[in-house]
N, C-alpha and C. Protein backbone atom coordinates (compact mmCIF):
# COMPACT_ATOMS: atom_id res chain seq x y z
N UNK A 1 -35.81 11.02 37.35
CA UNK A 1 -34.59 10.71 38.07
C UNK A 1 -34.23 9.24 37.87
N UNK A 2 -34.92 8.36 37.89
CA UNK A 2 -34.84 7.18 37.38
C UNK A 2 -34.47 6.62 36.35
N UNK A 3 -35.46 7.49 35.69
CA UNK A 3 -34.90 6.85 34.31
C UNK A 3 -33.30 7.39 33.55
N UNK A 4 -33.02 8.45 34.28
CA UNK A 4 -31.50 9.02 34.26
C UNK A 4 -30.19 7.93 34.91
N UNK A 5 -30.68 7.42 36.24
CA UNK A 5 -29.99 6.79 36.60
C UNK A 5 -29.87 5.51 35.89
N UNK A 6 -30.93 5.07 35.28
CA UNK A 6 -30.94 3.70 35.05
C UNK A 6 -29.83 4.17 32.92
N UNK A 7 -30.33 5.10 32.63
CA UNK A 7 -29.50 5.69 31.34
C UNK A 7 -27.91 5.75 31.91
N UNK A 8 -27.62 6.25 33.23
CA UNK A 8 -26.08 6.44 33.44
C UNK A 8 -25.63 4.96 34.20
N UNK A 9 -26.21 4.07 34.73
CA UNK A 9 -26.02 2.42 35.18
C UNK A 9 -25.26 1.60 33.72
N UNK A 10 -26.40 1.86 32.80
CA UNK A 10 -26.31 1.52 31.53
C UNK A 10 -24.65 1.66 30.57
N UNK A 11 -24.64 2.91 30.68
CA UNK A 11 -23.58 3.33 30.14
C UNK A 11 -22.51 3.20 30.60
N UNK A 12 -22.43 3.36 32.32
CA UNK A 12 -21.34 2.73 33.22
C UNK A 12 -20.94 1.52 33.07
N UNK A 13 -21.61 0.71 32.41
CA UNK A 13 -21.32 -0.68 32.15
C UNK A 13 -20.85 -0.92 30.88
N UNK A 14 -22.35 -0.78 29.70
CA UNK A 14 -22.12 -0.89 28.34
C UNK A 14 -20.51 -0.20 27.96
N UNK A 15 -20.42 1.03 27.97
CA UNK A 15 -18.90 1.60 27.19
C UNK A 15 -17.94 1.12 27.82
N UNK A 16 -17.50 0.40 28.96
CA UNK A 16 -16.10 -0.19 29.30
C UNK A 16 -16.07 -2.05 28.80
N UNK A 17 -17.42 -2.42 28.63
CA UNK A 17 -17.78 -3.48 28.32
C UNK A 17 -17.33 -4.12 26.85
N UNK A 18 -17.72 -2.85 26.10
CA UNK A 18 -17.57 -2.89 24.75
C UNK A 18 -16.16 -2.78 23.99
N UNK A 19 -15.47 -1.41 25.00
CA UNK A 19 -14.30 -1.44 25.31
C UNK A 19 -12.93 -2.25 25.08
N UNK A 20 -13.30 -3.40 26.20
CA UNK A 20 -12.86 -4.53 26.23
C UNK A 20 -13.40 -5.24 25.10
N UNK A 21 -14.59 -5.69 24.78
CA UNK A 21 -14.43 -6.64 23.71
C UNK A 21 -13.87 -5.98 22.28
N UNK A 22 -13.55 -4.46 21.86
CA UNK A 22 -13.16 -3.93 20.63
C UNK A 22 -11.38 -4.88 20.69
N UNK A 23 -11.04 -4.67 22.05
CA UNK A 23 -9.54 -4.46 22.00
C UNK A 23 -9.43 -6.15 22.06
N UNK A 24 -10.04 -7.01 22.92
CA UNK A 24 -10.10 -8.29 22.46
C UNK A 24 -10.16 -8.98 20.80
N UNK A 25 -11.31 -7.95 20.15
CA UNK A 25 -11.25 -8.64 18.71
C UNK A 25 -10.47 -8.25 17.87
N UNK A 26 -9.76 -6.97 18.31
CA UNK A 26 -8.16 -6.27 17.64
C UNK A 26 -7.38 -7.24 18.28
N UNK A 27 -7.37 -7.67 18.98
CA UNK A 27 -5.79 -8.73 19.46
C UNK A 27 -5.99 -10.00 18.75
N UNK A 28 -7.42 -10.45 18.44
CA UNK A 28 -7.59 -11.89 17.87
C UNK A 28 -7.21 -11.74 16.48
N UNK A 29 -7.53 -10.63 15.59
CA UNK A 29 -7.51 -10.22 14.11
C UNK A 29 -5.82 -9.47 14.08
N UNK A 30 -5.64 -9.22 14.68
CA UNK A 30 -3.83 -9.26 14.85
C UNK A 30 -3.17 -10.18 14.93
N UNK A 31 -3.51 -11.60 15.53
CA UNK A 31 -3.08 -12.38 15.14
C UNK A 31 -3.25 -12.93 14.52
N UNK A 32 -4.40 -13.38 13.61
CA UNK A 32 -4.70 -13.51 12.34
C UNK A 32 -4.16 -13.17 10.91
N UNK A 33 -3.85 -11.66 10.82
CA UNK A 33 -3.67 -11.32 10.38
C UNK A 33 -2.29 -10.69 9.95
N UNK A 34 -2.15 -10.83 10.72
CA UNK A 34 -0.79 -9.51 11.19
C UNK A 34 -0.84 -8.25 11.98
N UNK A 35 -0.03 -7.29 12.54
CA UNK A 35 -0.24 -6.00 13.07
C UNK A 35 -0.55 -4.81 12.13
N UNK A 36 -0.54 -5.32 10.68
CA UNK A 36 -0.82 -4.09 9.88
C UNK A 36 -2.15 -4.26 9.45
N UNK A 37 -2.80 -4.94 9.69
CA UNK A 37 -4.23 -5.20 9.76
C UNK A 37 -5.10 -3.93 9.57
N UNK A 38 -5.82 -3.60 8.46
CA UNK A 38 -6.58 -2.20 8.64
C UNK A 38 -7.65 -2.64 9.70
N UNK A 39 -7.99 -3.38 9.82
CA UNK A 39 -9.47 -3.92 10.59
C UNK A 39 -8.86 -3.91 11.96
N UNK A 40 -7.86 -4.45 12.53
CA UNK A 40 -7.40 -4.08 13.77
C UNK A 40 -6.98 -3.00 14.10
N UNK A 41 -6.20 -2.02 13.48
CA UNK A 41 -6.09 -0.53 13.55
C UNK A 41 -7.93 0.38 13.83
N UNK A 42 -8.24 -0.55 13.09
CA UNK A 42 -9.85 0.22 12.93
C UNK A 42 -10.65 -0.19 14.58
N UNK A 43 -10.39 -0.97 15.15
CA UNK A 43 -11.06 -1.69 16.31
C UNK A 43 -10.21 -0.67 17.16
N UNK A 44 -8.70 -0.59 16.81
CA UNK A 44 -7.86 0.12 18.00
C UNK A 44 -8.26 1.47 18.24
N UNK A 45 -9.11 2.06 17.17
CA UNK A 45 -9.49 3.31 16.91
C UNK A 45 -10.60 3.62 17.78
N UNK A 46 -11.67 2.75 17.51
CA UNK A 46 -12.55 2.58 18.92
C UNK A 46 -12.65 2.16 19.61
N UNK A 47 -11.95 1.34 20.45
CA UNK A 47 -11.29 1.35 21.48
C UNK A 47 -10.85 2.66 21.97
N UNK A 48 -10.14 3.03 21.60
CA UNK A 48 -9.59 4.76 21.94
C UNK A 48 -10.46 5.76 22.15
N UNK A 49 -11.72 5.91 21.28
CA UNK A 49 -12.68 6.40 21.72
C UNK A 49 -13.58 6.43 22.80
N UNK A 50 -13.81 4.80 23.27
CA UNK A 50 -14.79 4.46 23.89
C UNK A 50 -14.20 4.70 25.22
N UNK A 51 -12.37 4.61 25.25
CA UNK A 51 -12.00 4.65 26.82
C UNK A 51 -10.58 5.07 26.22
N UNK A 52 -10.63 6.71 26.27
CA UNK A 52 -9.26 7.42 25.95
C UNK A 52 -8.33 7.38 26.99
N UNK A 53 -8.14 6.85 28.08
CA UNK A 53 -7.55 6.89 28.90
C UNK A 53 -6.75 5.59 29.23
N UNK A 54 -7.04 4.05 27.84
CA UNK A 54 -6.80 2.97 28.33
C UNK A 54 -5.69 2.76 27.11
């Protein structure tokens, strides 16, 4: 039971965490780059995965 909770603590944190920093380093490489950026499309992609709802 523990070690479940401490696996779902983990994840409650890590995937919105990561989340945020995908869509942070898509906004920095967008401006870098431009919006047609494959590498920012590619970050926006997981982003979308990690939190389909954002």
């Amino acid at each position: 039971m523990r070690r479940r909770f401490g696996r779902w603590l983990f994840m409650a944190i890590a995937i919105p965490v990561a989340a945020a920093l995908l869509g942070r380093i898509a906004d920095e490489v967008e401006a870098r780059r431009g919006e047609g950026s494959k590498v920012a499309k590619g970050l926006r992609v997981g982003k979308g995965i990690l939190r389909p709802g954002a």
